[in-house]
Protein backbone atom coordinates (compact mmCIF):
# COMPACT_ATOMS: atom_id res chain seq x y z
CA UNK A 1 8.73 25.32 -19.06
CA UNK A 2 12.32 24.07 -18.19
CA UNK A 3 13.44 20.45 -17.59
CA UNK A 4 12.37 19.86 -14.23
CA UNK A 5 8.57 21.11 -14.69
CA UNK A 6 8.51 18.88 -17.51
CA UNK A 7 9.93 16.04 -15.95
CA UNK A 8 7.94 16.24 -12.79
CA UNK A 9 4.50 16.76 -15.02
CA UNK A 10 5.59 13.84 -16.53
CA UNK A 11 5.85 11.99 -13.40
CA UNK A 12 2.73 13.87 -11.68
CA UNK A 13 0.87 11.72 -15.07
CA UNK A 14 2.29 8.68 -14.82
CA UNK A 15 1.92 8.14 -11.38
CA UNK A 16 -0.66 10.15 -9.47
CA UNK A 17 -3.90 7.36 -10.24
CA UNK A 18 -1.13 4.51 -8.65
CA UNK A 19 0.21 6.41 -5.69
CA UNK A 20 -3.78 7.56 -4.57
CA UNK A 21 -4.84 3.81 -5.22
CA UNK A 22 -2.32 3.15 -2.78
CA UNK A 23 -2.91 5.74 -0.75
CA UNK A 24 -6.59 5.09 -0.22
CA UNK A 25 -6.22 1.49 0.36
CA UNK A 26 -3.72 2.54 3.74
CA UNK A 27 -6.43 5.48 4.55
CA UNK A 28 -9.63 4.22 3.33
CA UNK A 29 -10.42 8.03 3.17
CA UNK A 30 -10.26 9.96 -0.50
CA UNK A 31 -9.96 13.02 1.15
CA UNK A 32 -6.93 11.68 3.67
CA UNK A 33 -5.44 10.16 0.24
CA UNK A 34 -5.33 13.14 -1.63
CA UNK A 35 -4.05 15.07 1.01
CA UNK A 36 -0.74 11.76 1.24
CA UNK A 37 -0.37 11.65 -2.51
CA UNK A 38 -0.34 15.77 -2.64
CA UNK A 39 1.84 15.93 -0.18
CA UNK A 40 4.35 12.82 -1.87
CA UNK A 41 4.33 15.29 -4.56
CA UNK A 42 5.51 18.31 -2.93
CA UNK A 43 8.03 16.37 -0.96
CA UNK A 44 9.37 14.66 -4.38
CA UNK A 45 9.76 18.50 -6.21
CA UNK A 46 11.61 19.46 -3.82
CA UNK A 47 14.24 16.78 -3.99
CA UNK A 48 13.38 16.07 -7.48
CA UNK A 49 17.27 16.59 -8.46
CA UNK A 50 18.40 13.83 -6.05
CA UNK A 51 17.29 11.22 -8.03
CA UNK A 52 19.89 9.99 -9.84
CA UNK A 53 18.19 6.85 -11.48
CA UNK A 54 14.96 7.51 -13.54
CA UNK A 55 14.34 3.70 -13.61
CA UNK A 56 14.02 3.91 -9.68
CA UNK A 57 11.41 6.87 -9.69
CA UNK A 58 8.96 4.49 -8.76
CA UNK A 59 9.79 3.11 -5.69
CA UNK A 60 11.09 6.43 -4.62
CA UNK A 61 7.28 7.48 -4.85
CA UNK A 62 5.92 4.97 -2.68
CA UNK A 63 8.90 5.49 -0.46
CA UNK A 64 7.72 8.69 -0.06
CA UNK A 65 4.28 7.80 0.06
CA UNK A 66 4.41 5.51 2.75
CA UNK A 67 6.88 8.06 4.72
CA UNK A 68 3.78 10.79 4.17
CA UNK A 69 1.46 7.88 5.43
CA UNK A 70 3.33 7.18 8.51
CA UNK A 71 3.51 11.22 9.37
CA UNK A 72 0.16 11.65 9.47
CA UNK A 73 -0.08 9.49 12.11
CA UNK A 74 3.12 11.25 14.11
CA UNK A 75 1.20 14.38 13.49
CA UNK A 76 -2.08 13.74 14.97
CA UNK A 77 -3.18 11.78 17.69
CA UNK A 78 -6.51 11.11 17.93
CA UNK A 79 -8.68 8.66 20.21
CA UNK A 80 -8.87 5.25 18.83
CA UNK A 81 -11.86 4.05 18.41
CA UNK A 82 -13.29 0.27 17.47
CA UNK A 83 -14.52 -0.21 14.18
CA UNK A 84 -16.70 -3.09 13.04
CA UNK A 85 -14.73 -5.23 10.25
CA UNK A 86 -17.88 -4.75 8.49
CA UNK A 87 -17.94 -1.07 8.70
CA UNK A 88 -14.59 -0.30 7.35
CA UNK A 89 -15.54 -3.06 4.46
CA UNK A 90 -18.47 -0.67 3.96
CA UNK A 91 -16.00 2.27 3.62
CA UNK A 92 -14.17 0.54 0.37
CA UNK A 93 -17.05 -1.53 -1.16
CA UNK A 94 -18.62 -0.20 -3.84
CA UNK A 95 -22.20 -0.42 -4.89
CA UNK A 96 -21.24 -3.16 -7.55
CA UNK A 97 -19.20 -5.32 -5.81
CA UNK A 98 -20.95 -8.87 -5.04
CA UNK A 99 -20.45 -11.13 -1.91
CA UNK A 100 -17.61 -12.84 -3.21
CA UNK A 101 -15.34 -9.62 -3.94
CA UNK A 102 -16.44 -8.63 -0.64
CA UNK A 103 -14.97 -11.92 0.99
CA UNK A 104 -11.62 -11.29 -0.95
CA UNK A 105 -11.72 -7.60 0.74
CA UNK A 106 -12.20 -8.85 4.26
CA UNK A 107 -9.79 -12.06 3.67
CA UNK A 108 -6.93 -9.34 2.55
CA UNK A 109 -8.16 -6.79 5.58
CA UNK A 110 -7.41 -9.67 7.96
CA UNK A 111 -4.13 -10.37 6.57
CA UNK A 112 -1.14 -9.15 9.15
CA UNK A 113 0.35 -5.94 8.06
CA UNK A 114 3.83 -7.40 7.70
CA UNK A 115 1.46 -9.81 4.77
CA UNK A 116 -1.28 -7.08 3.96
CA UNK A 117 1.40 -4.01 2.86
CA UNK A 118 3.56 -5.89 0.39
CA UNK A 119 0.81 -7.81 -1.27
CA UNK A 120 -1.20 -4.21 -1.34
CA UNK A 121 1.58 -2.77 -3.13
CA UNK A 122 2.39 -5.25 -5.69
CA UNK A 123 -1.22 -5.44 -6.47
CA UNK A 124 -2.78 -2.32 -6.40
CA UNK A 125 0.93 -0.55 -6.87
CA UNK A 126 1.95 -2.77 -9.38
CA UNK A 127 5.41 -2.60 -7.72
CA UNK A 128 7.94 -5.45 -8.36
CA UNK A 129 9.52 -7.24 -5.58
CA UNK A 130 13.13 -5.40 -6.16
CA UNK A 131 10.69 -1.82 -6.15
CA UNK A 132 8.83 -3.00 -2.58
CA UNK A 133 12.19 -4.24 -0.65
CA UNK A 134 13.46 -0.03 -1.38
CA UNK A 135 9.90 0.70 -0.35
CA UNK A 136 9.57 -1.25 2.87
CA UNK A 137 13.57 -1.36 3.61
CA UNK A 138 13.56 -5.35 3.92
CA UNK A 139 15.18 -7.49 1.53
CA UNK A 140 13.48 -9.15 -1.40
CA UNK A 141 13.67 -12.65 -0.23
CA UNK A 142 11.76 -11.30 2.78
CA UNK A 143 9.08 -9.78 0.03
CA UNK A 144 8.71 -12.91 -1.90
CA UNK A 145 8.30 -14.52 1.53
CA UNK A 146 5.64 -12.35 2.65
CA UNK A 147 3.63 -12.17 -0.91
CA UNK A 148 4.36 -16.48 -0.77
CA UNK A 149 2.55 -16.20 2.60
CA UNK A 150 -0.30 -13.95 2.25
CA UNK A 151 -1.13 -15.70 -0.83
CA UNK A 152 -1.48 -19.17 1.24
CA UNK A 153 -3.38 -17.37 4.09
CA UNK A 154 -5.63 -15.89 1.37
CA UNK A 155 -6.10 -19.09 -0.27
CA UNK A 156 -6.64 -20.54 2.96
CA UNK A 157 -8.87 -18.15 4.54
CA UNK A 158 -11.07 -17.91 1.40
CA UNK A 159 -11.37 -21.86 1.17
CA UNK A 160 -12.46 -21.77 4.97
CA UNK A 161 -9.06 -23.11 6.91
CA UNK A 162 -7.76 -19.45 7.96
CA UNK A 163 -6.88 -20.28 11.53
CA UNK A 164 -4.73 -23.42 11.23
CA UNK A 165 -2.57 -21.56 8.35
CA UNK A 166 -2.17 -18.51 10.35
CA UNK A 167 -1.25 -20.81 12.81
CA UNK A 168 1.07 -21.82 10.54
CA UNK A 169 1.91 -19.64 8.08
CA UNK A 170 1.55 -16.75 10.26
CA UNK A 171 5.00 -16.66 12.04
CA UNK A 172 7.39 -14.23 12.07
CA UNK A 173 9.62 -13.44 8.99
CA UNK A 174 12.82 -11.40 8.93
């Protein structure tokens, strides 16, 4: 096995269980989120030798993952069709989950996406500000902005006030 199989195992270990977490929170599908995360794969072996920093392998990844994410979507266009909140909610909850993980679910479904995204991947990517700036191409004031705000809507919304803090938290950041 030369370098670059063994490197790219390596990172194929380390990082496939984050990158489909990720994946299936934006697609709410396991079948759509293997397909992103296989496809981030094949996409990084081919430029595997570009990276020049191993420390930045990470956010590379998601880069790539969210660049797979937003291609299936220039690929295919399908009808839209409306979707009760409580449908999709249906799609992600599991069997075990009580009434009050459920809340947390819907509060962080309601969330803007310029809020929802960075929040999803610091929590369930376990990014670090610095990793979801390269991810998102925004700077990381603007991410600790957006993870300050959808942590105040969050608290907000779960402690019943959600519509005066979008109303004020819920403007416009760079």
């Amino acid at each position: 096995m030369s370098n670059k199989e063994r490197q790219f195992e390596n990172l194929v270990r380390s990082y496939y269980r984050p990158l489909f977490q990720y994946a299936f929170w934006m697609s709410k599908s396991n079948s759509v989120a293997e397909d992103i995360v296989q496809e981030t794969f094949a996409r990084a072996w081919k430029s595997i030798d570009q990276l020049k920093d191993i420390k930045a392998v990470k956010s590379w990844l998601y880069t790539i993952l969210t660049r797979e994410n937003a291609r299936r979507f220039e690929r295919k266009q399908l009808p839209v069709i409306n979707l009760s909140e409580s449908w999709q909610l249906e799609q992600v909850a599991s069997p075990n989950d009580d009434y009050e993980v459920l809340d947390i679910r819907r509060a962080i479904m309601a969330l803007p996406e310029t809020y929802r995204e960075p929040l999803a991947l610091q929590v369930i990517g376990g990014l670090s500000t610095e990793e979801i700036a390269n991810v998102l191409s925004i700077k990381s004031n603007t991410v600790s902005t957006r993870l300050f705000r959808a942590r105040s809507v969050l608290k907000s919304q779960l402690s019943g006030n959600f519509g005066s803090t979008i109303a004020k938290g819920g403007r416009k950041d760079g």
